[in-house]
C-alpha atoms as a PDB file:
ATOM      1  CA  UNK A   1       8.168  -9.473  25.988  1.00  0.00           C
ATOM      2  CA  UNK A   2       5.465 -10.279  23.191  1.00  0.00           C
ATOM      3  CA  UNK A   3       4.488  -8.495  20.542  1.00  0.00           C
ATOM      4  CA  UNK A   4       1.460  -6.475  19.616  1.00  0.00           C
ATOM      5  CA  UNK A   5       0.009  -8.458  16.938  1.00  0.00           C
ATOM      6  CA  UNK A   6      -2.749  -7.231  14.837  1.00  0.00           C
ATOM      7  CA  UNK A   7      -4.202 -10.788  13.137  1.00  0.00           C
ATOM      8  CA  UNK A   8      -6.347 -10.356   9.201  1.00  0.00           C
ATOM      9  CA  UNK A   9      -8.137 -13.751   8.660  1.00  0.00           C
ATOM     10  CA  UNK A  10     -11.533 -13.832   7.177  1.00  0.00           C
ATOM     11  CA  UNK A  11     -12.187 -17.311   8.402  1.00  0.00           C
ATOM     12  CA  UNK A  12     -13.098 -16.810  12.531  1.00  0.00           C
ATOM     13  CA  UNK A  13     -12.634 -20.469  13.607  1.00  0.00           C
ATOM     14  CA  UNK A  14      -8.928 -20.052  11.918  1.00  0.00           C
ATOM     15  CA  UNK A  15      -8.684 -16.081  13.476  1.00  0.00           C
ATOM     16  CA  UNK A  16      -9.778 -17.477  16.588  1.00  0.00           C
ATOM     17  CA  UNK A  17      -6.645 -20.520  16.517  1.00  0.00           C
ATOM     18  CA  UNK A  18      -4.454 -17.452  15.712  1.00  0.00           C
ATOM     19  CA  UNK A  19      -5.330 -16.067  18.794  1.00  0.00           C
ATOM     20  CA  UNK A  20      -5.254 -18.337  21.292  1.00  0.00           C
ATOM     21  CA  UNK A  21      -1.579 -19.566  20.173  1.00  0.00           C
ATOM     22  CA  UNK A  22      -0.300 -16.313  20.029  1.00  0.00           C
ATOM     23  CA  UNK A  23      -1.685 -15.551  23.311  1.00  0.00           C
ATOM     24  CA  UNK A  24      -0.406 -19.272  24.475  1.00  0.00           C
ATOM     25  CA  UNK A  25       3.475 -17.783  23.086  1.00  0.00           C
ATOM     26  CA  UNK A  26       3.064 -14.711  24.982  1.00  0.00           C
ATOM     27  CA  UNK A  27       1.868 -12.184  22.479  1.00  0.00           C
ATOM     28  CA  UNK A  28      -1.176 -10.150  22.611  1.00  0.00           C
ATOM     29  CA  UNK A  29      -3.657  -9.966  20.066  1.00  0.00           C
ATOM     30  CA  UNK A  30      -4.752  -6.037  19.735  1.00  0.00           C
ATOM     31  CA  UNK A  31      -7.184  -6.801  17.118  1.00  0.00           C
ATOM     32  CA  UNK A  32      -9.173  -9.437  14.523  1.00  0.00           C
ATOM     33  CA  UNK A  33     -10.400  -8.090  11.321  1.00  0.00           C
ATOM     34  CA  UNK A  34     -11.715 -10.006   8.499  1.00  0.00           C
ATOM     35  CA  UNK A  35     -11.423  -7.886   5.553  1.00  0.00           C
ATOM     36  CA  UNK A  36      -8.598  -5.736   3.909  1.00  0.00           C
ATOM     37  CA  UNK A  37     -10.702  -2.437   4.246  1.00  0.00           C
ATOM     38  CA  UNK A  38     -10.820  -3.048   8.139  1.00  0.00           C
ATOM     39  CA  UNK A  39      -6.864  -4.194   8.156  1.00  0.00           C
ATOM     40  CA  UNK A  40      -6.084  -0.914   6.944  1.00  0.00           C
ATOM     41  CA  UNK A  41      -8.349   1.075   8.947  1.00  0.00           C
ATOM     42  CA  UNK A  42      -7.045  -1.441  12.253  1.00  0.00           C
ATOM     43  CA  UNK A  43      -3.114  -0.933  11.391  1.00  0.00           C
ATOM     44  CA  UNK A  44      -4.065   3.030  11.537  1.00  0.00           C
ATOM     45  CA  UNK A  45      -6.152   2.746  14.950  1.00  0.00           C
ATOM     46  CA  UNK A  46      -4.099   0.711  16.802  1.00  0.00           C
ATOM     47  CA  UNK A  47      -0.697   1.153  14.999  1.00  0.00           C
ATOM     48  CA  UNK A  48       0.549  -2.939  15.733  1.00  0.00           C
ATOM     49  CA  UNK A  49       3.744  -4.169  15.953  1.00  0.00           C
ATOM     50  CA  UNK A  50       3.450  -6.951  13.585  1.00  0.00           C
ATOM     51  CA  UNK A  51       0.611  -7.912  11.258  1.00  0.00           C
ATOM     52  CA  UNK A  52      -0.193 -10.862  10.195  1.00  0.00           C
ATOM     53  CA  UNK A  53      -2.389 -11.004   6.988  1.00  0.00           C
ATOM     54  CA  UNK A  54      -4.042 -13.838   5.206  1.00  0.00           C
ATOM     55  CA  UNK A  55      -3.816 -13.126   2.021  1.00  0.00           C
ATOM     56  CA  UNK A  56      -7.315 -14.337   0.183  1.00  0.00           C
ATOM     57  CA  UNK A  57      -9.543 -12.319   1.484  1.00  0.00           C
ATOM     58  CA  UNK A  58     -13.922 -11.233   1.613  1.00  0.00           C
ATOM     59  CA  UNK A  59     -14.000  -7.585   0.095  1.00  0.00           C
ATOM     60  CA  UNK A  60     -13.055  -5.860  -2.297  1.00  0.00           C
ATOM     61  CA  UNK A  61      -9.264  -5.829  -1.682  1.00  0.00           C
ATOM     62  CA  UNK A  62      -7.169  -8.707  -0.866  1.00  0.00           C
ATOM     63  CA  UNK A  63      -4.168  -8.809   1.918  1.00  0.00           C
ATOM     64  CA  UNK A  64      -1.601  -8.283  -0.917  1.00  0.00           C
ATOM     65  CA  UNK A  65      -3.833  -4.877  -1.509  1.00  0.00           C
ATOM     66  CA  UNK A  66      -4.201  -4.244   1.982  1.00  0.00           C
ATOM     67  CA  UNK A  67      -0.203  -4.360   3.087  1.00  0.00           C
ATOM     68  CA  UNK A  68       0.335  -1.933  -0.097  1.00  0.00           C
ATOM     69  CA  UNK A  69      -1.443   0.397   1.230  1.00  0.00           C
ATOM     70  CA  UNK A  70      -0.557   0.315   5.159  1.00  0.00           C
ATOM     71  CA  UNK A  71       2.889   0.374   3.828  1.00  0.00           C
ATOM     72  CA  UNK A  72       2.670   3.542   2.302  1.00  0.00           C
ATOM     73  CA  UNK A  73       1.431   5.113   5.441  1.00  0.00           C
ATOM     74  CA  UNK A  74       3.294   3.210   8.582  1.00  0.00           C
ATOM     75  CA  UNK A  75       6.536   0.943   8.908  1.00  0.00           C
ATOM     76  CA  UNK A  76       4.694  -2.120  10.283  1.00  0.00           C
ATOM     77  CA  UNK A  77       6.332  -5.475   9.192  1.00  0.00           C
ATOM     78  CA  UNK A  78       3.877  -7.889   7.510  1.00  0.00           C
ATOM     79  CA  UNK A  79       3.506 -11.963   7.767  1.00  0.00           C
ATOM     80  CA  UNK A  80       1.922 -13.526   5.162  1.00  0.00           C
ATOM     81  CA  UNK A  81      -0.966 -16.055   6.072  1.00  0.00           C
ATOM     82  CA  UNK A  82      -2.140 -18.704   3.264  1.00  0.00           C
ATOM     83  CA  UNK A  83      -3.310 -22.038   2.316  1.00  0.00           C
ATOM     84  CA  UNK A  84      -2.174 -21.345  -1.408  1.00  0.00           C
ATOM     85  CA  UNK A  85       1.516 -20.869  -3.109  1.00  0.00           C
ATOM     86  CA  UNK A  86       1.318 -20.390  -6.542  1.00  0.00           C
ATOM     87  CA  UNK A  87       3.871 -18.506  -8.432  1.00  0.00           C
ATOM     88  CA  UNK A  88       1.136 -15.497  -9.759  1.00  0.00           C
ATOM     89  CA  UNK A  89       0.583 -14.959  -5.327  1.00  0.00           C
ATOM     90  CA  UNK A  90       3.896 -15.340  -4.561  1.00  0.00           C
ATOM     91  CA  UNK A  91       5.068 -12.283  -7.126  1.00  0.00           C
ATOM     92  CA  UNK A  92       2.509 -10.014  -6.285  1.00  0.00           C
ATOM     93  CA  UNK A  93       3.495 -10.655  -2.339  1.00  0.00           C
ATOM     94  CA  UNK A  94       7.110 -10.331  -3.252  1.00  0.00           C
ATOM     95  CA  UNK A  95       6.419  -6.386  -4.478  1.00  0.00           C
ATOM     96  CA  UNK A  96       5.220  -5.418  -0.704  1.00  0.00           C
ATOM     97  CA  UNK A  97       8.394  -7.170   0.856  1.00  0.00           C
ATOM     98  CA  UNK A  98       7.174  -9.035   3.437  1.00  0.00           C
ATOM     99  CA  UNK A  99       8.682 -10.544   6.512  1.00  0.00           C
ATOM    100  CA  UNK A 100       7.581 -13.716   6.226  1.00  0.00           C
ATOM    101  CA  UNK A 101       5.192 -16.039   3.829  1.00  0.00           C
ATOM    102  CA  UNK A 102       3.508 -18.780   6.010  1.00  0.00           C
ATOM    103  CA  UNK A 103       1.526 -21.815   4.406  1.00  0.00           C
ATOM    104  CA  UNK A 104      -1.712 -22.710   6.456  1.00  0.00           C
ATOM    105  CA  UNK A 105      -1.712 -25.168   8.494  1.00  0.00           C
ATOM    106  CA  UNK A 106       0.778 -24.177  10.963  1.00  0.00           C
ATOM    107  CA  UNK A 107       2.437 -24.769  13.790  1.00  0.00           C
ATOM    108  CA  UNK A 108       3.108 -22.780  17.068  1.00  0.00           C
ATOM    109  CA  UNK A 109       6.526 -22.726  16.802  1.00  0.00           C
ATOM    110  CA  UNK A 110       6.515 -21.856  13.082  1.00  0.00           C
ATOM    111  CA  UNK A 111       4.451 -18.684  13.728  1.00  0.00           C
ATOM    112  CA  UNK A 112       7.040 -17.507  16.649  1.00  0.00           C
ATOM    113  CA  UNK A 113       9.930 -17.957  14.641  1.00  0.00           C
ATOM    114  CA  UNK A 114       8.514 -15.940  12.233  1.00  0.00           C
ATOM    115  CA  UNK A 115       7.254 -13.377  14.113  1.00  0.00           C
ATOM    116  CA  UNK A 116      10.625 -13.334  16.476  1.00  0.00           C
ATOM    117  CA  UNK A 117      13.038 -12.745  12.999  1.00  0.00           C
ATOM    118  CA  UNK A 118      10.607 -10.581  11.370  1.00  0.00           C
ATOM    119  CA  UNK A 119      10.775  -8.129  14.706  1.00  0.00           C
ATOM    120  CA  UNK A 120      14.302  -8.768  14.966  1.00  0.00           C
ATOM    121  CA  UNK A 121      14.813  -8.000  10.497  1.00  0.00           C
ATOM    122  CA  UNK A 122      12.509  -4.847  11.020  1.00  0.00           C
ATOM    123  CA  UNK A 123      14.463  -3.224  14.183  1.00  0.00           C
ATOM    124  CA  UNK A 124      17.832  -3.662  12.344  1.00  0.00           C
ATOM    125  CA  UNK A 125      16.420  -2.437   9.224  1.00  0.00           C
ATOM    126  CA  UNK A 126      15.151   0.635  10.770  1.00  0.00           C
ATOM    127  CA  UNK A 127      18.341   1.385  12.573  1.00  0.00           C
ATOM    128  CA  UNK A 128      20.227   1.641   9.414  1.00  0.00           C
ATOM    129  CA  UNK A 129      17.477   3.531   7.941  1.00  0.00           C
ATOM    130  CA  UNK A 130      17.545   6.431  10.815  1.00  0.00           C
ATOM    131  CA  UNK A 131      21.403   5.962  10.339  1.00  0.00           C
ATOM    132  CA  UNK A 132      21.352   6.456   6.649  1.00  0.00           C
ATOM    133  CA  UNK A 133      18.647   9.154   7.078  1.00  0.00           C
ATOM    134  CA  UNK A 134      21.343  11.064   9.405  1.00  0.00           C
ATOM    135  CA  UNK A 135      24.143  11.380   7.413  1.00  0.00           C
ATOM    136  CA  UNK A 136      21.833  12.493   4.157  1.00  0.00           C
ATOM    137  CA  UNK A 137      20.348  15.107   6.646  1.00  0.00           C
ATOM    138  CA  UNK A 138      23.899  16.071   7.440  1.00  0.00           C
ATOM    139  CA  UNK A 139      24.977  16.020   4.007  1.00  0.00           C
ATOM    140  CA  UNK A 140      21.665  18.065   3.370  1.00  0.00           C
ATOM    141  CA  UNK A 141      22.728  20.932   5.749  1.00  0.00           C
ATOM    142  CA  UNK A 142      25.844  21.044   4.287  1.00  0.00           C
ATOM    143  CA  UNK A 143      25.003  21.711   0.911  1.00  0.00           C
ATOM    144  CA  UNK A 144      22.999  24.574   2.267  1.00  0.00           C
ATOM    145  CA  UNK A 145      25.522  25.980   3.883  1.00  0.00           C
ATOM    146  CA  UNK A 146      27.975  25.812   0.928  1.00  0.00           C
ATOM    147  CA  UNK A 147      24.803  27.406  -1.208  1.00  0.00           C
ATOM    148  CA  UNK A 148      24.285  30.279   0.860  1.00  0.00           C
ATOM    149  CA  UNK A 149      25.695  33.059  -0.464  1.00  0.00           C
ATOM    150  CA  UNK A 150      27.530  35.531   2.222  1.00  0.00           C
ATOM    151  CA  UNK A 151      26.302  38.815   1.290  1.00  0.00           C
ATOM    152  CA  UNK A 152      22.570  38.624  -0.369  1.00  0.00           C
ATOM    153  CA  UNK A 153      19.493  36.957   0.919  1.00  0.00           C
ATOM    154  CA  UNK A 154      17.987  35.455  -2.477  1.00  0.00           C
ATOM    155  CA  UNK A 155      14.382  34.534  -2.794  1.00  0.00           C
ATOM    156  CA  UNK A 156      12.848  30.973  -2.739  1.00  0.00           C
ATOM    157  CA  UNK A 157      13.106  30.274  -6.173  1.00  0.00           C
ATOM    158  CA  UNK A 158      17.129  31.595  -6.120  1.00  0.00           C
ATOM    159  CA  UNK A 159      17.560  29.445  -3.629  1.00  0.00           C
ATOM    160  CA  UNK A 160      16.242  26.607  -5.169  1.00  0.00           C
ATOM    161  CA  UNK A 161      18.158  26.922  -8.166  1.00  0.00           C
ATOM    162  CA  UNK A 162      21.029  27.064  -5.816  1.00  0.00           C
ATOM    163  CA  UNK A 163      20.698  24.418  -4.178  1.00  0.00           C
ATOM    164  CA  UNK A 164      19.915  22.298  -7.481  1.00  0.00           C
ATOM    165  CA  UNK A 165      23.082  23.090  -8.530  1.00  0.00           C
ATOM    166  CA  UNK A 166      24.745  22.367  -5.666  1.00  0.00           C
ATOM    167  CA  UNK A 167      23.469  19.052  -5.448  1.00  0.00           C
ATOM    168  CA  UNK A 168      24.106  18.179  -8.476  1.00  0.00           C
ATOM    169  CA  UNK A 169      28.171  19.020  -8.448  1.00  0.00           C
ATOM    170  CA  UNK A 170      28.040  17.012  -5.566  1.00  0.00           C
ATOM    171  CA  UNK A 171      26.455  14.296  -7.786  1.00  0.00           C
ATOM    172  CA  UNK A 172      29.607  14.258 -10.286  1.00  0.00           C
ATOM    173  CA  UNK A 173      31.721  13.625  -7.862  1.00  0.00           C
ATOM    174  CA  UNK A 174      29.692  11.267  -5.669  1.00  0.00           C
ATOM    175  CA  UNK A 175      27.269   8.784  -7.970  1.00  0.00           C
ATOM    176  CA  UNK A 176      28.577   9.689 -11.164  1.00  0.00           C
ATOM    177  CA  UNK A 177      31.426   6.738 -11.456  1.00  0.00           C
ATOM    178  CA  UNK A 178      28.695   4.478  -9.721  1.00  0.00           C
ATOM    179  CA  UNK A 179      26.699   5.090 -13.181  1.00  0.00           C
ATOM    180  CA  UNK A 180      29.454   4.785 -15.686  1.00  0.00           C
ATOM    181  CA  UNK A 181      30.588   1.369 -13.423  1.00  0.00           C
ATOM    182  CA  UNK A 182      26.806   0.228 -13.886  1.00  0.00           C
ATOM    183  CA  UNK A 183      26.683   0.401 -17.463  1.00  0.00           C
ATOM    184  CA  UNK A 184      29.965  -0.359 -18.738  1.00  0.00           C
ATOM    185  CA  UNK A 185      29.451  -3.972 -16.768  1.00  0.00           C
ATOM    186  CA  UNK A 186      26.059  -4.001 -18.013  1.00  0.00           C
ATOM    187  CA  UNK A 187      27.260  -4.669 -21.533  1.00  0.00           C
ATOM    188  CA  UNK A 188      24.923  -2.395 -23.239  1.00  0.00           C
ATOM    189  CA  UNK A 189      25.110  -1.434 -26.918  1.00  0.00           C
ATOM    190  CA  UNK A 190      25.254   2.238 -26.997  1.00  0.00           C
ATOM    191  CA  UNK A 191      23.767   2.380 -30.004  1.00  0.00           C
ATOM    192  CA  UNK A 192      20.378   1.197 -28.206  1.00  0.00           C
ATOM    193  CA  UNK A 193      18.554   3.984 -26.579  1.00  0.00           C
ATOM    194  CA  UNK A 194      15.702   1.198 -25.175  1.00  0.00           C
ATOM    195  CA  UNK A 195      19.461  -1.084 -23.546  1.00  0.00           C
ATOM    196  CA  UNK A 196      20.756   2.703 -22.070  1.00  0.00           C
ATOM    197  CA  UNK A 197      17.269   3.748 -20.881  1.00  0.00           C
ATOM    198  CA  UNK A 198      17.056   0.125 -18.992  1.00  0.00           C
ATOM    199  CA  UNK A 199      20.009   0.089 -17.733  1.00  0.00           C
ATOM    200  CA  UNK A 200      19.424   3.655 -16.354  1.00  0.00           C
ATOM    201  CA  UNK A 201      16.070   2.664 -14.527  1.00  0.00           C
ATOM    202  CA  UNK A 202      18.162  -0.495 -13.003  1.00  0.00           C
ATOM    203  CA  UNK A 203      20.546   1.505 -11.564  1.00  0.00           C
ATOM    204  CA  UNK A 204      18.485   4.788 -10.488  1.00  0.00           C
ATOM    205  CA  UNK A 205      16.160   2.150  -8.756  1.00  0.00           C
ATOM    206  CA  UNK A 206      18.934   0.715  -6.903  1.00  0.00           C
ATOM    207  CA  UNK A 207      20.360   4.026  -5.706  1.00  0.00           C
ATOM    208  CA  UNK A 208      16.891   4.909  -3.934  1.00  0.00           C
ATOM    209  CA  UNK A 209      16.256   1.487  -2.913  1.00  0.00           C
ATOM    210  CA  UNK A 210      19.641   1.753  -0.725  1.00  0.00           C
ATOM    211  CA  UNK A 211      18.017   4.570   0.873  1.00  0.00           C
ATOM    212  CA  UNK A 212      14.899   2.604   2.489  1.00  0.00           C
ATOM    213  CA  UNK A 213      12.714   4.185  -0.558  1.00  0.00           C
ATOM    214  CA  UNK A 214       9.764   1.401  -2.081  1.00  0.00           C
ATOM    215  CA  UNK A 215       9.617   1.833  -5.706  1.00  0.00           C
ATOM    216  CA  UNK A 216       7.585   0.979  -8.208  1.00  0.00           C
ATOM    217  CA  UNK A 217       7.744   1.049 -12.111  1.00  0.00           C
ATOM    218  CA  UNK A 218       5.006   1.848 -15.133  1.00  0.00           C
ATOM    219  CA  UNK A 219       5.442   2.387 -18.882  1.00  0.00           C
ATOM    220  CA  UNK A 220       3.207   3.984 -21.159  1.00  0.00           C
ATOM    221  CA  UNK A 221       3.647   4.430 -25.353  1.00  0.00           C
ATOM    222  CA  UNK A 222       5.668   7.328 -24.858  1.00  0.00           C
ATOM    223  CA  UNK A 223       5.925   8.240 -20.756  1.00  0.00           C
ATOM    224  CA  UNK A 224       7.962   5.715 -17.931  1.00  0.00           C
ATOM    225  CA  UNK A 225       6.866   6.838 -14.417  1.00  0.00           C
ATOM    226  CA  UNK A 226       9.138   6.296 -11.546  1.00  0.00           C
ATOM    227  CA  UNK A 227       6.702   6.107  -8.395  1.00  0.00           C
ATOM    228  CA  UNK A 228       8.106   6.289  -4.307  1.00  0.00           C
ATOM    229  CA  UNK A 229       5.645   5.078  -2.319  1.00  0.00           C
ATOM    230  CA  UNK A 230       7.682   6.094   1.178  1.00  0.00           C
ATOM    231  CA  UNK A 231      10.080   9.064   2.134  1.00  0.00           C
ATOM    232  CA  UNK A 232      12.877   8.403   4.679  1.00  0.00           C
ATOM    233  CA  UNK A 233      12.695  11.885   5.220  1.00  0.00           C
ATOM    234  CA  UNK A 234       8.612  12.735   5.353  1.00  0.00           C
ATOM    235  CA  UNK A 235       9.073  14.789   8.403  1.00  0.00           C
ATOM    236  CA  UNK A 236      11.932  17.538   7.355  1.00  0.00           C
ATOM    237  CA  UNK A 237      10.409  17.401   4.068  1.00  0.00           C
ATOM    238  CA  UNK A 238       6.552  18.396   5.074  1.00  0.00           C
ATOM    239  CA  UNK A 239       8.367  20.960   7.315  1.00  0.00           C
ATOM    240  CA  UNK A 240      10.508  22.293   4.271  1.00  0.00           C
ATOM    241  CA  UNK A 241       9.820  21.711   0.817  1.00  0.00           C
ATOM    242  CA  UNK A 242      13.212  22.021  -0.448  1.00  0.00           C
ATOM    243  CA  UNK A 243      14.648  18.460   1.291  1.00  0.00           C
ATOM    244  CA  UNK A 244      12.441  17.076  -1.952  1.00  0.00           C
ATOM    245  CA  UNK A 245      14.941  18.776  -4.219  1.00  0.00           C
ATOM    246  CA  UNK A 246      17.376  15.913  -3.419  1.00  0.00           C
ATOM    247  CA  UNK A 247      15.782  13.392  -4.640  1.00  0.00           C
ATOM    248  CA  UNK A 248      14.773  15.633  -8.050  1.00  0.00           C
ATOM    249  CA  UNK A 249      18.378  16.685  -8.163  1.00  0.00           C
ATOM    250  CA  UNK A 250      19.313  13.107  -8.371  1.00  0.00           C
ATOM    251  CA  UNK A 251      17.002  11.953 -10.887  1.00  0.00           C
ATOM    252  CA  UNK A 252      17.424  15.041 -12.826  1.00  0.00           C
ATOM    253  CA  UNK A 253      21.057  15.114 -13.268  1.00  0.00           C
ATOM    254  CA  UNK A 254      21.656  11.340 -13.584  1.00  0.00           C
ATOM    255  CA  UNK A 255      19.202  11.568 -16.520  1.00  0.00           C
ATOM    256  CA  UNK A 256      21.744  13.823 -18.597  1.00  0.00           C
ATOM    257  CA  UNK A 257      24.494  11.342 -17.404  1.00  0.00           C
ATOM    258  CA  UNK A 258      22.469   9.129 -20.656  1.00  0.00           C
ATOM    259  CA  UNK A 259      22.600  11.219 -22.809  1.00  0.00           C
ATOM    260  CA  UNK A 260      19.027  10.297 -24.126  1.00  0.00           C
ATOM    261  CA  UNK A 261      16.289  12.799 -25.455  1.00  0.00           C
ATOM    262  CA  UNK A 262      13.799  13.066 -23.334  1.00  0.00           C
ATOM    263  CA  UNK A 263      12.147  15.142 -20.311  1.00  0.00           C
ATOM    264  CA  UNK A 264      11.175  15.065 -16.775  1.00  0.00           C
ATOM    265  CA  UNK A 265       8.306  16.205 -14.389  1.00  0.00           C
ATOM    266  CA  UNK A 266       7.574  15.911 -11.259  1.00  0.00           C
ATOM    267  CA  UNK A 267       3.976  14.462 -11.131  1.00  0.00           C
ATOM    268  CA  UNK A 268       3.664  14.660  -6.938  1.00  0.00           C
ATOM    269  CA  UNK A 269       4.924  14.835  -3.891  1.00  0.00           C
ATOM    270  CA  UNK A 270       4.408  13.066  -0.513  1.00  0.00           C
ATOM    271  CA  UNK A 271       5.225  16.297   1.593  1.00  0.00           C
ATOM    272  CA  UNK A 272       2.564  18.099  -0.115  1.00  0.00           C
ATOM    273  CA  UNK A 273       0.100  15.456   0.377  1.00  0.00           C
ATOM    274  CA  UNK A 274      -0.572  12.994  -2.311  1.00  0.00           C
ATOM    275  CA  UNK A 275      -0.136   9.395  -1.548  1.00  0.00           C
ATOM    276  CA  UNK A 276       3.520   9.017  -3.354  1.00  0.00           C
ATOM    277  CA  UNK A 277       6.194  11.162  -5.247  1.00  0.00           C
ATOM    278  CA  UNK A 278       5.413  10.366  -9.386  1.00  0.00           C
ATOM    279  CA  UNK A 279       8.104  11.678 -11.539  1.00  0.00           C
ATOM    280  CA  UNK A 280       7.665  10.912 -15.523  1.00  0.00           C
ATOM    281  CA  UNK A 281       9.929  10.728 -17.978  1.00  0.00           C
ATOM    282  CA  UNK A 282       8.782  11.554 -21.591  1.00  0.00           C
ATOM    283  CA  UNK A 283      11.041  10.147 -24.143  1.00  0.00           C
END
């Protein structure tokens, strides 16, 4: 069975080549937009199986632009379209991970192949996400249950504090020798908080990256913001607040695991409605 392919090329006689091989290969074609604005306002409409995106694009936002922000909002795997490769493109594509970076001209069976693996990548990705997203949900439950204390009902803000706690024992004895593993073969000179604080953001990355969470990184003079631009666990989290305590918990406690001067705030939240979770470290 084909795939529901939603095409971006701002060049119609090329869009139009797109189409009729894709619909030669047995795919359908459920729209052709010409402009990042419309991609994003497409991917929503018609919610495609695959996308794929030329990258240079009329408007005011490019493809790059345009998969950042459909990725935010839906898991739709994205092939790169483009007659250029320079190194400056191929970074800024790299951030959005796509599924698949294809220099125009091409032919038929280049395009399948792509498209073919990059369905193939995305449906085993995803079933290890819902996999991993089980057995944190289980875990999650669990450490509610061990909170809960048997004779008192305690308010939200009890509870929170309970729960805090209780996820970040379950830290110590969980990530904590994960940390101390990361740093010690890191080399670092503990004498450098700049090597420590570095070595921390390396690692902290990698922990949420394992979880199906897309990251991204900013310094300031004094501030370092840690931004998600997904949640594995949107759903139970809009529903309930308190599943974004995990995720604080971790960052929270791992923090003191440095031993650095500094503190943390959470900037946002995607369960309460803003476009990513921001959490900033002032050091």
């Amino acid at each position: 069975m084909g795939a529901r392919v939603l095409v971006v090329e701002d060049e119609s006689i090329v869009a139009m080549g797109i189409k009729h091989k894709l619909q030669n290969l047995g795919h359908s074609v459920v729209d052709m937009v010409a402009t990042g604005e419309d991609a994003i306002k497409s991917a929503r409409e018609n919610h495609p199986e695959i996308i794929l995106m030329d990258i240079v694009l009329k408007g005011e936002i490019d493809g790059i632009e345009a998969t950042q922000i459909i990725r935010k909002k839906q898991d739709i795997p994205v092939i790169y379209l483009t007659a250029y490769a320079d190194e400056e493109m191929l970074s800024r594509a790299k951030v959005t991970e796509p599924y698949g970076y294809i220099i125009k001209p091409f032919k038929s069976s280049e395009i399948n192949a792509n498209i073919e693996m990059a369905i193939y990548k995305h449906a085993s990705s995803k079933k290890q996400n819902e996999i991993l997203k089980k057995r944190i949900l289980a875990d999650f439950y669990d450490f509610i249950l061990r909170a809960m204390p048997g004779s008192t009902t305690p308010d939200e803000t009890e509870m929170r504090k309970l729960l805090a706690n209780v996820f970040a024992d379950r830290m110590e004895l969980d990530m904590r020798p994960g940390f101390d593993k990361a740093l010690s073969d890191n080399s670092i000179d503990y004498d450098s908080a700049e090597e420590i604080f570095e070595a921390y953001v390396d690692w902290i990355t990698s922990v949420f990256s394992d979880l199906g969470i897309r990251i991204g990184l900013k310094s300031e003079t004094t501030s370092f913001f840690i931004e998600f631009d997904n949640c594995p666990w949107i759903d139970e989290s809009c529903k309930n607040p308190i599943f974004c305590l995990n995720c604080q918990s971790m960052i929270n406690r791992s923090f003191k695991w440095t031993n650095l001067e500094g503190e943390i705030n959470r900037r946002s939240t995607i369960a309460s409605g803003s476009p990513s979770c921001i959490f900033s470290f002032n050091l």
